[in-house]
PDB file of N, CA and C in Angstrom:
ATOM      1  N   UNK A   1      39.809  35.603  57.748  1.00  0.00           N
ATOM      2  CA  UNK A   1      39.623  37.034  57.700  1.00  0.00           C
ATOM      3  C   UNK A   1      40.431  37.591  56.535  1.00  0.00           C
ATOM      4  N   UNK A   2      39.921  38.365  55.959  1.00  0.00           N
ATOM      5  CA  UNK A   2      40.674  38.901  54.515  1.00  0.00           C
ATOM      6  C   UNK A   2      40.875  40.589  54.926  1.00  0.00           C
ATOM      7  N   UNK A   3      41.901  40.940  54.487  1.00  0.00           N
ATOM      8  CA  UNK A   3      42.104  42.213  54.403  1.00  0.00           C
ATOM      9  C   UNK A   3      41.820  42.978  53.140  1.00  0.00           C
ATOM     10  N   UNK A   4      40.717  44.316  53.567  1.00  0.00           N
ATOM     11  CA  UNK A   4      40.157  44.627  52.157  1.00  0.00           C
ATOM     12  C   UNK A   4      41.052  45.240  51.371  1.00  0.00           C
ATOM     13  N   UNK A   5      41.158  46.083  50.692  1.00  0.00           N
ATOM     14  CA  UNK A   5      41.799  46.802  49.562  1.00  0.00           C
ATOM     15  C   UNK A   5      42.631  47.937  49.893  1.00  0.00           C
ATOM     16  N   UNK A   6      41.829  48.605  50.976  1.00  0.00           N
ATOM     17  CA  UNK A   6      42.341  49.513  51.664  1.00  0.00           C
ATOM     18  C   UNK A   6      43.229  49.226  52.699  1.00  0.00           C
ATOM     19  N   UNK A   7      43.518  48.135  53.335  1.00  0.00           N
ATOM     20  CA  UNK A   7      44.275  47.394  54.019  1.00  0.00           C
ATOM     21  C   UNK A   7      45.586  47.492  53.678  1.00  0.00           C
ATOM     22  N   UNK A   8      45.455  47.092  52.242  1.00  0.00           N
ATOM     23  CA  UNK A   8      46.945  46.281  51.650  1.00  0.00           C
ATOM     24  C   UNK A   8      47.420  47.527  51.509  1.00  0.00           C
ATOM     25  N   UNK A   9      46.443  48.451  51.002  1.00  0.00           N
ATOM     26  CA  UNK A   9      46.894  49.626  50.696  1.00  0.00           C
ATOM     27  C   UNK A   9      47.369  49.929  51.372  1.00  0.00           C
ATOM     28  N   UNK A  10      46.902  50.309  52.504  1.00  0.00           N
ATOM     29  CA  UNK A  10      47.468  51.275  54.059  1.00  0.00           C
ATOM     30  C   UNK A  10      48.980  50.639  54.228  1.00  0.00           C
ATOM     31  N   UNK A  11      49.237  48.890  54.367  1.00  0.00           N
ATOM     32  CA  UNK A  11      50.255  48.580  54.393  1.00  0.00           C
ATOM     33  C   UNK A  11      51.444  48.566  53.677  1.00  0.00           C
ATOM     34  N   UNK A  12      50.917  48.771  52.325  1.00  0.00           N
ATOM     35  CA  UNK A  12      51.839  48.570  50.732  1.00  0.00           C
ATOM     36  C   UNK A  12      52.905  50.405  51.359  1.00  0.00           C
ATOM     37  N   UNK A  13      52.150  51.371  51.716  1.00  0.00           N
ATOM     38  CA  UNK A  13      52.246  53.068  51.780  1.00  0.00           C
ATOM     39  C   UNK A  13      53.131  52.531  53.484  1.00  0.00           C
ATOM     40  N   UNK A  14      52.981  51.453  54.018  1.00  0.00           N
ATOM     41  CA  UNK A  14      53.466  51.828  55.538  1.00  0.00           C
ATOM     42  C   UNK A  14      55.060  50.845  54.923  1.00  0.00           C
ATOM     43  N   UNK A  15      55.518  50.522  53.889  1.00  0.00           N
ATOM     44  CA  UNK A  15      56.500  49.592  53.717  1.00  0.00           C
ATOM     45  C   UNK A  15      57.232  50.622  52.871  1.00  0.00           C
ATOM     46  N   UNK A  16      56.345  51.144  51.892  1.00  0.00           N
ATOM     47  CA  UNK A  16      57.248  52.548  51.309  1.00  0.00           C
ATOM     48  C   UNK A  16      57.856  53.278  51.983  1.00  0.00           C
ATOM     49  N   UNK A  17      56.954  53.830  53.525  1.00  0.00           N
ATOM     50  CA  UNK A  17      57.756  54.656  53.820  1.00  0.00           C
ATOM     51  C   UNK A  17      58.965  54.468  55.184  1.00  0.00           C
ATOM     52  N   UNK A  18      58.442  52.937  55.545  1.00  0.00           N
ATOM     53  CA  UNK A  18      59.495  52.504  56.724  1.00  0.00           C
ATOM     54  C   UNK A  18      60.381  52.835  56.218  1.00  0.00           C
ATOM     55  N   UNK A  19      61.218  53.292  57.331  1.00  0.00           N
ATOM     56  CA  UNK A  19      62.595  54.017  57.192  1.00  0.00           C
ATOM     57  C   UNK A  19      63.762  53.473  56.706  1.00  0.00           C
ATOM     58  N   UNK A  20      64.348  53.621  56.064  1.00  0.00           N
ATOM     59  CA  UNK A  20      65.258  52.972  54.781  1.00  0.00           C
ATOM     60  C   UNK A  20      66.529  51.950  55.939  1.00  0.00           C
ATOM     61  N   UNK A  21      67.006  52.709  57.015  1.00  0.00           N
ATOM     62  CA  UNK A  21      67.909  51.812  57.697  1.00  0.00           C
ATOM     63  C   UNK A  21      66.847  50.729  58.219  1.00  0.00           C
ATOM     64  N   UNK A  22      65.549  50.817  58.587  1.00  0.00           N
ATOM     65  CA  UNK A  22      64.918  49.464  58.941  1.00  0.00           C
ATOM     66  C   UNK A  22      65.146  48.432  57.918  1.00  0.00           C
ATOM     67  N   UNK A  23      64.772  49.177  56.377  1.00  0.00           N
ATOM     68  CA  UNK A  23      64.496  47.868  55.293  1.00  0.00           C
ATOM     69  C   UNK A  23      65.622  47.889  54.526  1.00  0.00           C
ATOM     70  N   UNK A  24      66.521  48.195  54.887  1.00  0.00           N
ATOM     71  CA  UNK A  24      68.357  47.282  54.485  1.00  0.00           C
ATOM     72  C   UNK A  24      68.644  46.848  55.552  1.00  0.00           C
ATOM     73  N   UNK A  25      68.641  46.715  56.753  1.00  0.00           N
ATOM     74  CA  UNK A  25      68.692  45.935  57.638  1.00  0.00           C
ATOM     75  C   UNK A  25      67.870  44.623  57.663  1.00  0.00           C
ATOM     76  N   UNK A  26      66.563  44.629  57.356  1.00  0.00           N
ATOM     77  CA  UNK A  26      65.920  43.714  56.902  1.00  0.00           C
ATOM     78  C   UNK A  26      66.623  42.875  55.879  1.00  0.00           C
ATOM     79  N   UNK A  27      66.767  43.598  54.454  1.00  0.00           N
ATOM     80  CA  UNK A  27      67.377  43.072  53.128  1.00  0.00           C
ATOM     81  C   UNK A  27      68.440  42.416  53.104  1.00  0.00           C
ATOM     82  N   UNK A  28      69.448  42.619  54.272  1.00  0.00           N
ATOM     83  CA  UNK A  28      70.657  42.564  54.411  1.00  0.00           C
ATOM     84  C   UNK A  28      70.405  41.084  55.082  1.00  0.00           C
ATOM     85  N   UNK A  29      69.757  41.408  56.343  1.00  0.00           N
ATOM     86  CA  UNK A  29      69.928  40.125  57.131  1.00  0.00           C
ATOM     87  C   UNK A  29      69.470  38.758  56.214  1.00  0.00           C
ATOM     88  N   UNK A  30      68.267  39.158  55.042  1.00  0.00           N
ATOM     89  CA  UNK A  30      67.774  37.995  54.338  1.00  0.00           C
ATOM     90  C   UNK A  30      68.804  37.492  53.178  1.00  0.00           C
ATOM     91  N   UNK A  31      69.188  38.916  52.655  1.00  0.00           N
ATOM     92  CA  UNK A  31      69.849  38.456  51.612  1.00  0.00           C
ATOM     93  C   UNK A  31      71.021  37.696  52.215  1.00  0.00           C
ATOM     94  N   UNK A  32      71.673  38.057  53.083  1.00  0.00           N
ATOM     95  CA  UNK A  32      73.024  36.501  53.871  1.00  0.00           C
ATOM     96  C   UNK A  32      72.383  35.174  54.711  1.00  0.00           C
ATOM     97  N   UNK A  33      71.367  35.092  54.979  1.00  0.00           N
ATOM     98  CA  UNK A  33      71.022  34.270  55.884  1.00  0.00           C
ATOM     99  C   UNK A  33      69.902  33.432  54.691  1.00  0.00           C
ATOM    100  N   UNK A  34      69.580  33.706  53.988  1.00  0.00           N
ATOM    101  CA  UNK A  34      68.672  32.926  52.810  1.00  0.00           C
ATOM    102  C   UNK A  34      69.373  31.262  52.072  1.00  0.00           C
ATOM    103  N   UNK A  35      70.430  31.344  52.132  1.00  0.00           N
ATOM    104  CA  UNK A  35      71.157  30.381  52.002  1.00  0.00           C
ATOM    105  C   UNK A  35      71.002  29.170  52.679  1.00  0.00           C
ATOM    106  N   UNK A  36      71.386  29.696  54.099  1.00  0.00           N
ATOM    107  CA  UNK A  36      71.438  29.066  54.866  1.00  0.00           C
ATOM    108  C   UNK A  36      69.890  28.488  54.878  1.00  0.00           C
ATOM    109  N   UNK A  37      69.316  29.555  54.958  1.00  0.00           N
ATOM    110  CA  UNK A  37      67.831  28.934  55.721  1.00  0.00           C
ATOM    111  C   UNK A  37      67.266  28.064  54.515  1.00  0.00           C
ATOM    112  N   UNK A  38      67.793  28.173  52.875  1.00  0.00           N
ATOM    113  CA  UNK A  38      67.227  27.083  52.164  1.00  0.00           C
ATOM    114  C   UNK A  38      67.649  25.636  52.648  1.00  0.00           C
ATOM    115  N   UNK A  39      68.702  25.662  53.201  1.00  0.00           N
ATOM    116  CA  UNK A  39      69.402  23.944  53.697  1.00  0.00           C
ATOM    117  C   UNK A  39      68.779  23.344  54.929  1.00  0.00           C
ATOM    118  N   UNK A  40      68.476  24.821  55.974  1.00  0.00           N
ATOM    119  CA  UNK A  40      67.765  23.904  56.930  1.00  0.00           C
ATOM    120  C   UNK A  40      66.490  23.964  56.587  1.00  0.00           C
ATOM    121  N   UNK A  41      65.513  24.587  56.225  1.00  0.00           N
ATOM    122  CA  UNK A  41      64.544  24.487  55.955  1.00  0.00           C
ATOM    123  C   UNK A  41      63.647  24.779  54.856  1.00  0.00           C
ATOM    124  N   UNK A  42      64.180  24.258  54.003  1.00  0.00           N
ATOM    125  CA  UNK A  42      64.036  23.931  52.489  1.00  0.00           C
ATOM    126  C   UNK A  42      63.207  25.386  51.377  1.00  0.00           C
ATOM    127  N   UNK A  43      62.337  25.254  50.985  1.00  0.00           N
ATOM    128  CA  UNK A  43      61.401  26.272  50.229  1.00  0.00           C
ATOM    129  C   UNK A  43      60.742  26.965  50.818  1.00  0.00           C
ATOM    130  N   UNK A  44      60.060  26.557  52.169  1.00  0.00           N
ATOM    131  CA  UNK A  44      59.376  27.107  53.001  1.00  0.00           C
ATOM    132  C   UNK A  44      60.351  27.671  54.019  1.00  0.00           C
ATOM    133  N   UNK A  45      60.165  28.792  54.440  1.00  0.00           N
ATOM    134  CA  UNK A  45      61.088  29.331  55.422  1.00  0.00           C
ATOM    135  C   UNK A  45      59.910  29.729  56.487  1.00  0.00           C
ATOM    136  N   UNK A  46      59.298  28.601  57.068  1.00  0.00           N
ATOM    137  CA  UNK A  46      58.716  28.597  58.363  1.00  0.00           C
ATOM    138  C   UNK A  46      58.551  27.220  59.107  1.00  0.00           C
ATOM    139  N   UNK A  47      58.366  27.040  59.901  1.00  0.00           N
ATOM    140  CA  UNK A  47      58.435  25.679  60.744  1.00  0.00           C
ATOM    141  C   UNK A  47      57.136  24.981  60.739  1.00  0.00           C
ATOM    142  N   UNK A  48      57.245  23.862  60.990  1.00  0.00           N
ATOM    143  CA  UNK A  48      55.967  22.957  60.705  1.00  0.00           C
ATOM    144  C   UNK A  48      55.016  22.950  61.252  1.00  0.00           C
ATOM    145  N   UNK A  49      53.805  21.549  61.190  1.00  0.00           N
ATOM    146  CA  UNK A  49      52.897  21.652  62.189  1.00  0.00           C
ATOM    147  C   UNK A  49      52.981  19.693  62.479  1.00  0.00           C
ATOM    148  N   UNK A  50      53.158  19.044  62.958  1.00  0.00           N
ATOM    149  CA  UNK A  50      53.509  17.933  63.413  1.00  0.00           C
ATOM    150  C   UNK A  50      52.535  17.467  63.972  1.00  0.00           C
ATOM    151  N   UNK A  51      51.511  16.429  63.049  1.00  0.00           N
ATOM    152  CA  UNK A  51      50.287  16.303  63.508  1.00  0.00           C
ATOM    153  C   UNK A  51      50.831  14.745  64.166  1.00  0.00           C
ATOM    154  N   UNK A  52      51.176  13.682  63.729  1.00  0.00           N
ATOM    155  CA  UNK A  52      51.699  12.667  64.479  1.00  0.00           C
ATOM    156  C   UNK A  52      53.019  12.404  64.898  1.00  0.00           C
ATOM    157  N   UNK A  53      53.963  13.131  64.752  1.00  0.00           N
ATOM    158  CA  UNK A  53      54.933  13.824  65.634  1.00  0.00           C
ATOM    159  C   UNK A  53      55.959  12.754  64.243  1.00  0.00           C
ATOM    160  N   UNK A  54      55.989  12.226  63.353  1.00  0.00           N
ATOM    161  CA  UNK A  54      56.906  11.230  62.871  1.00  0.00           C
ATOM    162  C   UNK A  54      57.237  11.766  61.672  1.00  0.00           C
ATOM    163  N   UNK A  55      56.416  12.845  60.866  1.00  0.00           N
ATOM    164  CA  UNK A  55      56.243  13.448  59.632  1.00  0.00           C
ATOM    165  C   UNK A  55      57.956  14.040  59.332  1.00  0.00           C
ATOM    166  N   UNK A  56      58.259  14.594  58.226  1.00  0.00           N
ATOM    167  CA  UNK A  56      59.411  14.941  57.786  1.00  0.00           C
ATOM    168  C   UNK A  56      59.342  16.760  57.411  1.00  0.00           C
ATOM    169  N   UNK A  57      60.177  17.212  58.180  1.00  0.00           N
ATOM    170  CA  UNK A  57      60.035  18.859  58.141  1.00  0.00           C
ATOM    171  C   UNK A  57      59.609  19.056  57.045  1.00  0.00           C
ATOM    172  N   UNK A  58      59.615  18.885  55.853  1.00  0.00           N
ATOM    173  CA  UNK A  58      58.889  19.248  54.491  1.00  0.00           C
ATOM    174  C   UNK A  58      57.306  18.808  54.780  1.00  0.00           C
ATOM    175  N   UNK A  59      57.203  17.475  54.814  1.00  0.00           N
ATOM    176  CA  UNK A  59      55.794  17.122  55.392  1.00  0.00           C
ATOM    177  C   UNK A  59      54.976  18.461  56.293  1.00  0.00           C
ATOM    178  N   UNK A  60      55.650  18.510  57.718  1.00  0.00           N
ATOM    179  CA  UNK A  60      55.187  19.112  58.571  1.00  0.00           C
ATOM    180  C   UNK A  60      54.966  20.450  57.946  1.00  0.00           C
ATOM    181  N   UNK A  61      55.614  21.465  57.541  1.00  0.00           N
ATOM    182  CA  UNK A  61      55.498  22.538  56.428  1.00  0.00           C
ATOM    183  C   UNK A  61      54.143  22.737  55.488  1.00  0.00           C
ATOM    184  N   UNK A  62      54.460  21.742  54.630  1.00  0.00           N
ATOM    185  CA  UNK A  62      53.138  21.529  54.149  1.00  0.00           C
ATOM    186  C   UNK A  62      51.696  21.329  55.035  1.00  0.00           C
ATOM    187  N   UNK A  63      51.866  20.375  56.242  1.00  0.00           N
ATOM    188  CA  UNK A  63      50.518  20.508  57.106  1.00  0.00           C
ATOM    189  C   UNK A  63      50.038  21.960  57.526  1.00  0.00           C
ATOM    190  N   UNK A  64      51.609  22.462  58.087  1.00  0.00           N
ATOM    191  CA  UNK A  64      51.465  23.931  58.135  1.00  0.00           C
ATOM    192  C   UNK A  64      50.034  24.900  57.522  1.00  0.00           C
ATOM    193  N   UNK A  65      50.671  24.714  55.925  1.00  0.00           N
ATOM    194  CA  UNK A  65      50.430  25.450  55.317  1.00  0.00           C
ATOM    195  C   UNK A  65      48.474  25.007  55.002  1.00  0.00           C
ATOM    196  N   UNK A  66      48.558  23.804  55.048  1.00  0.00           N
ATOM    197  CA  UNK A  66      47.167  23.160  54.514  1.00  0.00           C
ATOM    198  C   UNK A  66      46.173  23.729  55.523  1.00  0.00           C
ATOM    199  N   UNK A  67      47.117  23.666  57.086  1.00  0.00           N
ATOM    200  CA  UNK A  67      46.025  24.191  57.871  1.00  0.00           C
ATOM    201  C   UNK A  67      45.583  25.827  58.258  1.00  0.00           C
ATOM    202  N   UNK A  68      46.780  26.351  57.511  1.00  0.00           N
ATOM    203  CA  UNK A  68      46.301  27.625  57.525  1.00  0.00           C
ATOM    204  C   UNK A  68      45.460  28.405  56.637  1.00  0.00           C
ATOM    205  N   UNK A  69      45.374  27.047  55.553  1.00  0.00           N
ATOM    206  CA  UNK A  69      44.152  27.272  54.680  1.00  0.00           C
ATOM    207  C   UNK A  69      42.936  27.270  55.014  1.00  0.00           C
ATOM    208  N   UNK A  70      42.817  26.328  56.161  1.00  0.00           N
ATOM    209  CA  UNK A  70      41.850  25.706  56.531  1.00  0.00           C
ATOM    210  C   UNK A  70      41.080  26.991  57.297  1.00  0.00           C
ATOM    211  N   UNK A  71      41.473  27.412  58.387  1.00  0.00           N
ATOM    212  CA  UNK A  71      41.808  28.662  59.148  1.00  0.00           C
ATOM    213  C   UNK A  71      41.554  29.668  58.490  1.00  0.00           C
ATOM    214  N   UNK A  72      42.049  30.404  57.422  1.00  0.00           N
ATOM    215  CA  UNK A  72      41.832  31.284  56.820  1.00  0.00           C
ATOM    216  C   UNK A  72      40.882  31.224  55.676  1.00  0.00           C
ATOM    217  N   UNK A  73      39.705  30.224  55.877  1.00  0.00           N
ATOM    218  CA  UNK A  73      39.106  30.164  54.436  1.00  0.00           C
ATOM    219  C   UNK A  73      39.407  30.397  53.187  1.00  0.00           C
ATOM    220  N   UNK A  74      40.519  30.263  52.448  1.00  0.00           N
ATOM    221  CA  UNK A  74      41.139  30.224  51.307  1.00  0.00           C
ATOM    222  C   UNK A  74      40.231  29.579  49.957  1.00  0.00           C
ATOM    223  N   UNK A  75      39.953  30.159  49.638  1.00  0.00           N
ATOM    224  CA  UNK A  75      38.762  29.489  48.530  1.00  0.00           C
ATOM    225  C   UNK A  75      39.918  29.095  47.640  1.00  0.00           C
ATOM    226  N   UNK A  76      39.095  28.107  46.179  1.00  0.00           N
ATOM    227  CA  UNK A  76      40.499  27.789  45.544  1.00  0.00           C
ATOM    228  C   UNK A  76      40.311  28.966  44.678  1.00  0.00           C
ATOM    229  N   UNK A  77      41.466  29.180  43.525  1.00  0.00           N
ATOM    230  CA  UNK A  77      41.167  30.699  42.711  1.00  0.00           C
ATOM    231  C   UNK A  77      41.504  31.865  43.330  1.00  0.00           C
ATOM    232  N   UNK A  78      41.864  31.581  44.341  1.00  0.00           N
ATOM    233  CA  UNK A  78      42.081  32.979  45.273  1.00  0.00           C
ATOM    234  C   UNK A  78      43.084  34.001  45.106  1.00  0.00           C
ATOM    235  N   UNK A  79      42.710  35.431  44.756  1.00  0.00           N
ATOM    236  CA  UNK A  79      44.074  36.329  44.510  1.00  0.00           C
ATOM    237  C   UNK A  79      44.786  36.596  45.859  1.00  0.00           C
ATOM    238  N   UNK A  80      45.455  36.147  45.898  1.00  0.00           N
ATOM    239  CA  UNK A  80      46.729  36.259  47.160  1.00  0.00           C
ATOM    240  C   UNK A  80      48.220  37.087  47.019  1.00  0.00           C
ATOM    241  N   UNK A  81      48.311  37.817  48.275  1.00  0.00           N
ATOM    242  CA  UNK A  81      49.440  38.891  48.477  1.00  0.00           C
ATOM    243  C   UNK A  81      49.942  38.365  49.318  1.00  0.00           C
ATOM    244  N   UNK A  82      51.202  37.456  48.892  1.00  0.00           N
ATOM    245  CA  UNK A  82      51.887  37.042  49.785  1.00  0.00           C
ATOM    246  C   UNK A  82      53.251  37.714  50.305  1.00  0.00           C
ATOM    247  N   UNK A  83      53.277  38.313  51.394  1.00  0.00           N
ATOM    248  CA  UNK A  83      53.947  39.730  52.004  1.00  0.00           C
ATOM    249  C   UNK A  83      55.294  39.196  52.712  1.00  0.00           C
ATOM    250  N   UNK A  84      56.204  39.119  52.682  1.00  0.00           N
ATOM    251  CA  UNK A  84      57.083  38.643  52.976  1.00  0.00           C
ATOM    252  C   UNK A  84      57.304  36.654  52.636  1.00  0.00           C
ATOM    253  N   UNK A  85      57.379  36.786  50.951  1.00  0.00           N
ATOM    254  CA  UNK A  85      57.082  35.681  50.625  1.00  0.00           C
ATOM    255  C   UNK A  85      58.213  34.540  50.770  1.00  0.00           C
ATOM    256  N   UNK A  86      59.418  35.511  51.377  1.00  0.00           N
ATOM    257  CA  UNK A  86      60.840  34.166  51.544  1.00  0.00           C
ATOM    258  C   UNK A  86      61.055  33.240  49.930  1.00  0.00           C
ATOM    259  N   UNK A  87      61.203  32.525  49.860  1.00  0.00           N
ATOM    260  CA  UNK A  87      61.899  31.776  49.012  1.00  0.00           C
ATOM    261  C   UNK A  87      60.404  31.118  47.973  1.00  0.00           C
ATOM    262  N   UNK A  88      59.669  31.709  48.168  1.00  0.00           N
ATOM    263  CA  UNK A  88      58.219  31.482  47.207  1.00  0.00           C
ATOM    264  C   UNK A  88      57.179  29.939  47.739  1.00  0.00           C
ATOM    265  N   UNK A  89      57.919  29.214  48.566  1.00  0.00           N
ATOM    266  CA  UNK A  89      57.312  27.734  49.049  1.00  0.00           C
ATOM    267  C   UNK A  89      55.807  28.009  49.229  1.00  0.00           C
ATOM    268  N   UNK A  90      55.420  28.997  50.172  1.00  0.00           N
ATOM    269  CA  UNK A  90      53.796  28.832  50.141  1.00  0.00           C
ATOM    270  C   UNK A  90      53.182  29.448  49.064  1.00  0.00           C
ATOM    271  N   UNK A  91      53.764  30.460  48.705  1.00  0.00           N
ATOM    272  CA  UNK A  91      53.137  30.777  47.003  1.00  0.00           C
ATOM    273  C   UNK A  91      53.110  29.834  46.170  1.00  0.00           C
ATOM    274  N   UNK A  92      53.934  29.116  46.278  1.00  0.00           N
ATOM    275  CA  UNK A  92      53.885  27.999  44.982  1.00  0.00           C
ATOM    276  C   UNK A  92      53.365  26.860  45.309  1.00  0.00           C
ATOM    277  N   UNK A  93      52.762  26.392  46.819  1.00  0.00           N
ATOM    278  CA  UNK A  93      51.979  25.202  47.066  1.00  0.00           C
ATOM    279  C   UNK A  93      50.460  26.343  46.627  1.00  0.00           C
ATOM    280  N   UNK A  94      50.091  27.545  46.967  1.00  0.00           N
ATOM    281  CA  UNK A  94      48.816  27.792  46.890  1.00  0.00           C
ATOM    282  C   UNK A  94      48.402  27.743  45.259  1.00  0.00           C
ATOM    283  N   UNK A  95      49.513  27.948  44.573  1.00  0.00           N
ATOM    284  CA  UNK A  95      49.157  28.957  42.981  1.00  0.00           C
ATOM    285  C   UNK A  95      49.019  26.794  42.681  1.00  0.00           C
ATOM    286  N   UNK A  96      49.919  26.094  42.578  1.00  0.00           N
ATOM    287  CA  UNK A  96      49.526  24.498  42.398  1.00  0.00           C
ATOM    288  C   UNK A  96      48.560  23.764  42.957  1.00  0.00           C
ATOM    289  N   UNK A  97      48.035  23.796  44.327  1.00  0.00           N
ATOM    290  CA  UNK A  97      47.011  23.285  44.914  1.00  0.00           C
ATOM    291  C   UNK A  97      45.877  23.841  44.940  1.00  0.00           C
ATOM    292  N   UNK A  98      45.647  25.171  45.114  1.00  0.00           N
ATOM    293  CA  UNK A  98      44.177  26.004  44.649  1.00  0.00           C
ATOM    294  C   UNK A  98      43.712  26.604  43.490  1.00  0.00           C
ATOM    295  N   UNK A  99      45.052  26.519  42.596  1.00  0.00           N
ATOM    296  CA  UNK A  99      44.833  27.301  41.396  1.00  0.00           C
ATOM    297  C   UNK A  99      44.710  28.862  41.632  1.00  0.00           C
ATOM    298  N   UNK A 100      45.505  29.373  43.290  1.00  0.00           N
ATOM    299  CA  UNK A 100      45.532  30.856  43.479  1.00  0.00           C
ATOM    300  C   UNK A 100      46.189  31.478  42.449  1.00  0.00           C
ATOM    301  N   UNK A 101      45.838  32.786  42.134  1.00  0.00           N
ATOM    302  CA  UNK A 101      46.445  33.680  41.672  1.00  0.00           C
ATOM    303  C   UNK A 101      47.371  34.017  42.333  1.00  0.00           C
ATOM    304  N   UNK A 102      48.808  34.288  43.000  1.00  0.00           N
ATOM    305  CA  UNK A 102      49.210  34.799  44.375  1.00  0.00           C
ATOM    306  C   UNK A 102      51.021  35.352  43.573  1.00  0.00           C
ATOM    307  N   UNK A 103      50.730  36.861  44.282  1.00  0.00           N
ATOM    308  CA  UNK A 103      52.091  37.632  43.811  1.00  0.00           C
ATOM    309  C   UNK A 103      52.901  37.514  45.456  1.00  0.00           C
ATOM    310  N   UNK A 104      53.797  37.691  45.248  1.00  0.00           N
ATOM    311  CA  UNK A 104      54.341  37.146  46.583  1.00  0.00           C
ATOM    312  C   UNK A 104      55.853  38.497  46.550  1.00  0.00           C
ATOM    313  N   UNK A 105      56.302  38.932  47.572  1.00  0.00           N
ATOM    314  CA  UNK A 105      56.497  40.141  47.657  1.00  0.00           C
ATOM    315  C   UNK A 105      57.641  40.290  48.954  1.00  0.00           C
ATOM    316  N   UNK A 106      58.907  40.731  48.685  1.00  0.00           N
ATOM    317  CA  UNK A 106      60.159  40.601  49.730  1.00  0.00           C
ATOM    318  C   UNK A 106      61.236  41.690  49.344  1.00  0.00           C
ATOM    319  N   UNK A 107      61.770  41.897  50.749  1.00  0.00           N
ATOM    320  CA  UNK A 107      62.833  42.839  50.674  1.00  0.00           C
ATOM    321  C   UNK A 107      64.100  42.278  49.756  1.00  0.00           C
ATOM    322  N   UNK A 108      64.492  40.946  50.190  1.00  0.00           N
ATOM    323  CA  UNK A 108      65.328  40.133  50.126  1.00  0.00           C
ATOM    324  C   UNK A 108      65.540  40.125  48.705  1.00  0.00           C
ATOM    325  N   UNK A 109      66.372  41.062  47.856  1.00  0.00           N
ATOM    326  CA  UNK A 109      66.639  40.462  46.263  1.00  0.00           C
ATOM    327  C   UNK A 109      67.179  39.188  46.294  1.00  0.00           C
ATOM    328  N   UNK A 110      67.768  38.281  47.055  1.00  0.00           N
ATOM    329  CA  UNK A 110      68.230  37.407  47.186  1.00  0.00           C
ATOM    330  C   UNK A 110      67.132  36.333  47.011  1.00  0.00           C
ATOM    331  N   UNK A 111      66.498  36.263  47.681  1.00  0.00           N
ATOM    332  CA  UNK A 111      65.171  35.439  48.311  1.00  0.00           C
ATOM    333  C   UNK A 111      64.223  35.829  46.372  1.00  0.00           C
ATOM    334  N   UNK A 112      64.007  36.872  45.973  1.00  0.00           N
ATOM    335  CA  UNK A 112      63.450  37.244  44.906  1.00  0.00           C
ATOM    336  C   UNK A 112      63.428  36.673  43.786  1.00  0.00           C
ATOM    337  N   UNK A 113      64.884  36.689  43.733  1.00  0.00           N
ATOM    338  CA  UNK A 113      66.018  35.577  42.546  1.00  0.00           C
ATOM    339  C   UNK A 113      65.659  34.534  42.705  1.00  0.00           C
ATOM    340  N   UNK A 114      65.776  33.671  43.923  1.00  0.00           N
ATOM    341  CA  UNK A 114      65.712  32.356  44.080  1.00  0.00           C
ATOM    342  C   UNK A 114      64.281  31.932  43.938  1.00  0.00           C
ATOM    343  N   UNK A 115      63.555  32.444  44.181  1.00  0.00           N
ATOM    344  CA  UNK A 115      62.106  32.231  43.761  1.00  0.00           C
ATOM    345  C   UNK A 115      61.851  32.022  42.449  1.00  0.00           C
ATOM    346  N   UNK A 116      62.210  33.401  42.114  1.00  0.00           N
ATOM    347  CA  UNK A 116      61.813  33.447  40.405  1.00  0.00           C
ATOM    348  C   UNK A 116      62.878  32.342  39.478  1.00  0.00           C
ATOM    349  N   UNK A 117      63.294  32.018  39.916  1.00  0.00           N
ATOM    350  CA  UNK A 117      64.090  30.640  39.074  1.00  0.00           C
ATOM    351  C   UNK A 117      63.547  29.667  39.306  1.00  0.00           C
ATOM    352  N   UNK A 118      62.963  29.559  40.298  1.00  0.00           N
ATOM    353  CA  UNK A 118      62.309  27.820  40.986  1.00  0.00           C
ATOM    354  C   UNK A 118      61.014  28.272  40.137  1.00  0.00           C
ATOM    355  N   UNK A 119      60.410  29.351  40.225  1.00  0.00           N
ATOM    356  CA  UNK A 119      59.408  29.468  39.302  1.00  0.00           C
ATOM    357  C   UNK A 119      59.455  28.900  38.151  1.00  0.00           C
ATOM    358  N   UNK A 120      60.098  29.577  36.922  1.00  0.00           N
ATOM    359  CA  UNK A 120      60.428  29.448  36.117  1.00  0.00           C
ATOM    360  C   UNK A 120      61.274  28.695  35.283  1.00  0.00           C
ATOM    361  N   UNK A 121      61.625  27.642  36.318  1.00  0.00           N
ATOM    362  CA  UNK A 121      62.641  26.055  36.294  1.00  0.00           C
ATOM    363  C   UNK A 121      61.244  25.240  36.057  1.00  0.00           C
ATOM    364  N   UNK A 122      59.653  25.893  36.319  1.00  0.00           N
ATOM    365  CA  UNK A 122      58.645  25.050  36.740  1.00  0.00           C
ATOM    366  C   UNK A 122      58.751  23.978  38.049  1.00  0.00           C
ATOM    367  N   UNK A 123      59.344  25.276  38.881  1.00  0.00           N
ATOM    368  CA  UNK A 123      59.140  24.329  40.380  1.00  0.00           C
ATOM    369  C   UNK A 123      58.179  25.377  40.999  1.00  0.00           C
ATOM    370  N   UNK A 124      57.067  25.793  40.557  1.00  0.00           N
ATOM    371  CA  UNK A 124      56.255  26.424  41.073  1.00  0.00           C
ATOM    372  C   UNK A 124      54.945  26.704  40.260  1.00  0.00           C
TER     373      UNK A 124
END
């Protein structure tokens, strides 16, 4: 299912105007806890999918992600808004494996930084 134009829109206008103690509270909690969460769980800051239960949390991550391609019909080429993009891991498996276009988008200046260096180190 894709969200049309007016979607992102409606949401892009509902993030502007959430209330500023929500999104430094947000910013705050990512920007100290981003650290951490790169050590336990590497580029991707979401948990796996463990198809034969033996795979390696990076592995499982990646199945994750393959199957939510699968799921979401992801054509390759695809312009993607990736909305709370954490540390850039699924942006940068989609923009390498599909050839997506994909801007990826966070409170977290912390999380922002660290992206855009792994980017631009060409780890993405």
């Amino acid at each position: 299912m894709w969200l049309s134009s007016l979607e992102i829109i409606y949401f892009l206008i509902f993030l502007k105007t959430m209330s500023k103690s929500i999104k430094d509270s947000i910013r705050r909690h990512y920007d100290l806890i981003t650290p951490f969460y790169l050590k336990i769980w590497g580029e991707h800051i979401h948990h796996g999918l463990w198809l034969k239960g033996n795979e390696t949390k990076e592995d499982a991550q990646e199945n994750l992600v393959r199957e939510l391609i699968k799921i979401g019909q992801i054509p390759k080429r695809a312009k993607i808004l990736d909305v709370g993009c954490g540390l850039g891991g699924s942006s940068m498996y989609l923009a390498n494996h599909l050839g997506a276009e994909v801007v990826g988008i966070t409170l977290s200046r912390v999380q922002a930084d660290m992206a855009s260096k792994k980017v631009t180190e060409g780890g993405g």
